[in-house]
Protein backbone atom coordinates (compact mmCIF):
# COMPACT_ATOMS: atom_id res chain seq x y z
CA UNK A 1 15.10 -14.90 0.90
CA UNK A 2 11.48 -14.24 0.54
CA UNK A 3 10.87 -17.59 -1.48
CA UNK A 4 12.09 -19.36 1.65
CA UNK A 5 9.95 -17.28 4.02
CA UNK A 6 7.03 -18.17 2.14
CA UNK A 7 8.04 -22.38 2.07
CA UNK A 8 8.74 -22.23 -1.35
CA UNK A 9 12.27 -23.23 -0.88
CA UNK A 10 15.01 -24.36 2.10
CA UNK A 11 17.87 -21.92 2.47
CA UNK A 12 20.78 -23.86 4.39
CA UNK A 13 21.23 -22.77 7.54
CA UNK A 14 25.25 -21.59 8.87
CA UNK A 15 26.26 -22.60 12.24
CA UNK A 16 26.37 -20.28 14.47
CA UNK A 17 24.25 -17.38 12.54
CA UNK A 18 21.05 -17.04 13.34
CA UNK A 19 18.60 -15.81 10.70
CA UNK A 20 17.58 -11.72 11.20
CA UNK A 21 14.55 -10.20 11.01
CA UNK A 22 14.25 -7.51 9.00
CA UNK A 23 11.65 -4.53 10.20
CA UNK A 24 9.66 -3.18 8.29
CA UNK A 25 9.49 0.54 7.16
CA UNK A 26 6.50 2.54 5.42
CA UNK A 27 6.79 5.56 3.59
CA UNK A 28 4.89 8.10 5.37
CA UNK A 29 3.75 11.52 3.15
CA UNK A 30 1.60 14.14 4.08
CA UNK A 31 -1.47 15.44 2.52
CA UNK A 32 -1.46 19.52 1.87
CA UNK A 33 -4.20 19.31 5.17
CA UNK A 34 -1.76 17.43 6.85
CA UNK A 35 -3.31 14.06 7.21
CA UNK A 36 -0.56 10.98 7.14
CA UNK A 37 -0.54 8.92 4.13
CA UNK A 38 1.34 5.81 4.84
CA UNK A 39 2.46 3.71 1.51
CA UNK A 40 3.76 0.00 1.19
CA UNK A 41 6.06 -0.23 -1.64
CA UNK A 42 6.56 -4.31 -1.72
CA UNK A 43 4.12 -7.16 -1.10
CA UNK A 44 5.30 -7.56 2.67
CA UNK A 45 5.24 -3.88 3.26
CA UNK A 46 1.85 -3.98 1.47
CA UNK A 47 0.96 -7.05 3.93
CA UNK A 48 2.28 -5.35 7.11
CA UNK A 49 0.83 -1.99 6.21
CA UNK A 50 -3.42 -3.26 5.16
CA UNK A 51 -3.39 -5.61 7.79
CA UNK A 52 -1.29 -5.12 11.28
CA UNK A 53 -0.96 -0.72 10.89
CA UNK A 54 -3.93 0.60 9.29
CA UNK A 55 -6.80 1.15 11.48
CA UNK A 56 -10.36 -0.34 10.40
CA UNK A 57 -11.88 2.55 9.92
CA UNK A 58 -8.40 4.74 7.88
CA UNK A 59 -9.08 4.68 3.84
CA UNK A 60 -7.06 2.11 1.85
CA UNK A 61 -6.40 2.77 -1.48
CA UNK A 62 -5.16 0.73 -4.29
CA UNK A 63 -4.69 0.94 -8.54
CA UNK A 64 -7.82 -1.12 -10.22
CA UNK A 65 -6.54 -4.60 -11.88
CA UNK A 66 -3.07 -3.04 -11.63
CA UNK A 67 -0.53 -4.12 -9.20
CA UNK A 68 1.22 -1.54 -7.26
CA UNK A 69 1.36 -0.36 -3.73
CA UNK A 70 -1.41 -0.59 -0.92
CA UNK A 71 -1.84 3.29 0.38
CA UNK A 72 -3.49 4.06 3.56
CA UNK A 73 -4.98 7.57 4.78
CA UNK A 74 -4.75 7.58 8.51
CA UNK A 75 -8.33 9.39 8.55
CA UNK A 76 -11.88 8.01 9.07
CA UNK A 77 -13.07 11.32 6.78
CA UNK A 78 -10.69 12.51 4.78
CA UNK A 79 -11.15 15.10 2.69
CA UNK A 80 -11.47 14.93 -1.31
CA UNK A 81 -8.33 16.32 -2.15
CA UNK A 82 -6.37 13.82 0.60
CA UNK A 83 -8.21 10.83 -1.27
CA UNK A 84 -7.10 12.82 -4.78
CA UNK A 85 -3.64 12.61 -3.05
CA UNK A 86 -3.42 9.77 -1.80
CA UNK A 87 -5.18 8.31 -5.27
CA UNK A 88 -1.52 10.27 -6.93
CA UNK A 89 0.65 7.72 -4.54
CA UNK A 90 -1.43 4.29 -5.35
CA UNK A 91 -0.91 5.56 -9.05
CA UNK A 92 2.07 6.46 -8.91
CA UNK A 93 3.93 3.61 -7.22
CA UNK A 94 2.26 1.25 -9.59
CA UNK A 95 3.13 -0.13 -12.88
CA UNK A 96 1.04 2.54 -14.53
CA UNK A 97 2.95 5.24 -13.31
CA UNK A 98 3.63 6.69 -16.29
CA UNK A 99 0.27 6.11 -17.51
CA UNK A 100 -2.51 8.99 -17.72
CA UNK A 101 -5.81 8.45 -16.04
CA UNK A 102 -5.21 5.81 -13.96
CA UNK A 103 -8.13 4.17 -12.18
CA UNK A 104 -7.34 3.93 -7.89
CA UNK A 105 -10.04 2.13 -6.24
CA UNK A 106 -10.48 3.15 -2.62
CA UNK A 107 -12.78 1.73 0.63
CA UNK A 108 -12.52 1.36 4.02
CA UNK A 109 -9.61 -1.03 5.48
CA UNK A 110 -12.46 -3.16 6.90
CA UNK A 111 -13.74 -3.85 3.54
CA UNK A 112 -10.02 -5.34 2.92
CA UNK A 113 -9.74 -9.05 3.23
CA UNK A 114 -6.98 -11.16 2.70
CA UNK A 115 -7.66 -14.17 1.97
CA UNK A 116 -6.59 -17.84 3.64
CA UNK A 117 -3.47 -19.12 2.22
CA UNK A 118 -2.64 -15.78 -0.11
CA UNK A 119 0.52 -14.94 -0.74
CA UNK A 120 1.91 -11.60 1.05
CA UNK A 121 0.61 -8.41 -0.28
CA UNK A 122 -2.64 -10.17 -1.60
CA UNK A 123 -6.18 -9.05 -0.95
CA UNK A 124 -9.72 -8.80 -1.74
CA UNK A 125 -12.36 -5.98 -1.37
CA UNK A 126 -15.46 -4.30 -1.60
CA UNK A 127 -17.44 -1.53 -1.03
CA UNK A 128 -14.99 0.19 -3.35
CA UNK A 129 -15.36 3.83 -4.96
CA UNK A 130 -12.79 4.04 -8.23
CA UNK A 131 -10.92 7.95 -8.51
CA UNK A 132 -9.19 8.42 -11.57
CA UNK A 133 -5.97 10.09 -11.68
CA UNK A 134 -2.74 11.16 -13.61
CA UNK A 135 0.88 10.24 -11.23
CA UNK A 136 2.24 13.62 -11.20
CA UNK A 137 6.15 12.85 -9.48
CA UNK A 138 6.30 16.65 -8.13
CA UNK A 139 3.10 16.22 -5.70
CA UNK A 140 4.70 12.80 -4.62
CA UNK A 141 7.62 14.94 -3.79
CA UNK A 142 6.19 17.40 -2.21
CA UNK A 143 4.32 15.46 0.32
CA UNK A 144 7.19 13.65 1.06
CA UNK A 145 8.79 16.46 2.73
């Protein structure tokens, strides 16, 4: 299904059915201040979250060189230990989740660019400041409720 969203191949169409659009969910956590940490956990989530939700000036956080999900903390200032939260989610809805140490880089969602013609999901950025954390699953837990 996605292949044939992106053009990369032709589904045949049934009569009579006509194609539905599926909408699009985040995850939404909350940081132990209660700040709202929203989390894309696939590339379109990922695309719909960085680039149509977030605010310009919320903090988007993502694993270094690592793919994984695109977190977003609905704050222009959060605090240090929302960002060390937050930093827990990128990391731990990544490939290196069960990795120790795992290097988040985080910047300002209008320092996130995606670029013309990338696939959903992709982007580029700057301005970036690199937290390193360990994915504890209890914390992720916790905020989820």
């Amino acid at each position: 299904m996605e292949l044939a969203e992106e053009g990369y191949i032709r589904l045949k169409q049934k009569r009579g059915n006509k194609a539905k659009v599926q909408k699009i969910t985040l995850e939404t956590y909350t940081a132990s201040d209660g700040t709202e940490i929203l989390v894309g956990k696939n590339n379109k989530q990922n695309d719909y979250l960085t680039n149509k939700v977030a605010g310009k000036d919320d903090v988007w956080l993502h694993t270094k060189d690592i793919p994984g999900s695109h977190v977003v903390i609905r704050s222009k200032n959060p605090s240090t230990e929302t960002i060390v939260e937050a930093a827990n989610l990128a990391a731990y809805y990544s490939k290196a989740k069960d990795s120790s140490s795992v290097p988040v880089d985080y910047t300002k969602v209008r320092y996130v660019k995606k670029p013309n013609g990338a696939k959903p999901g992709f982007v580029i950025y700057e301005q970036q400041q690199t937290i390193y954390v360990t994915p504890d699953a209890d914390k992720v837990l916790e905020m989820k409720k």
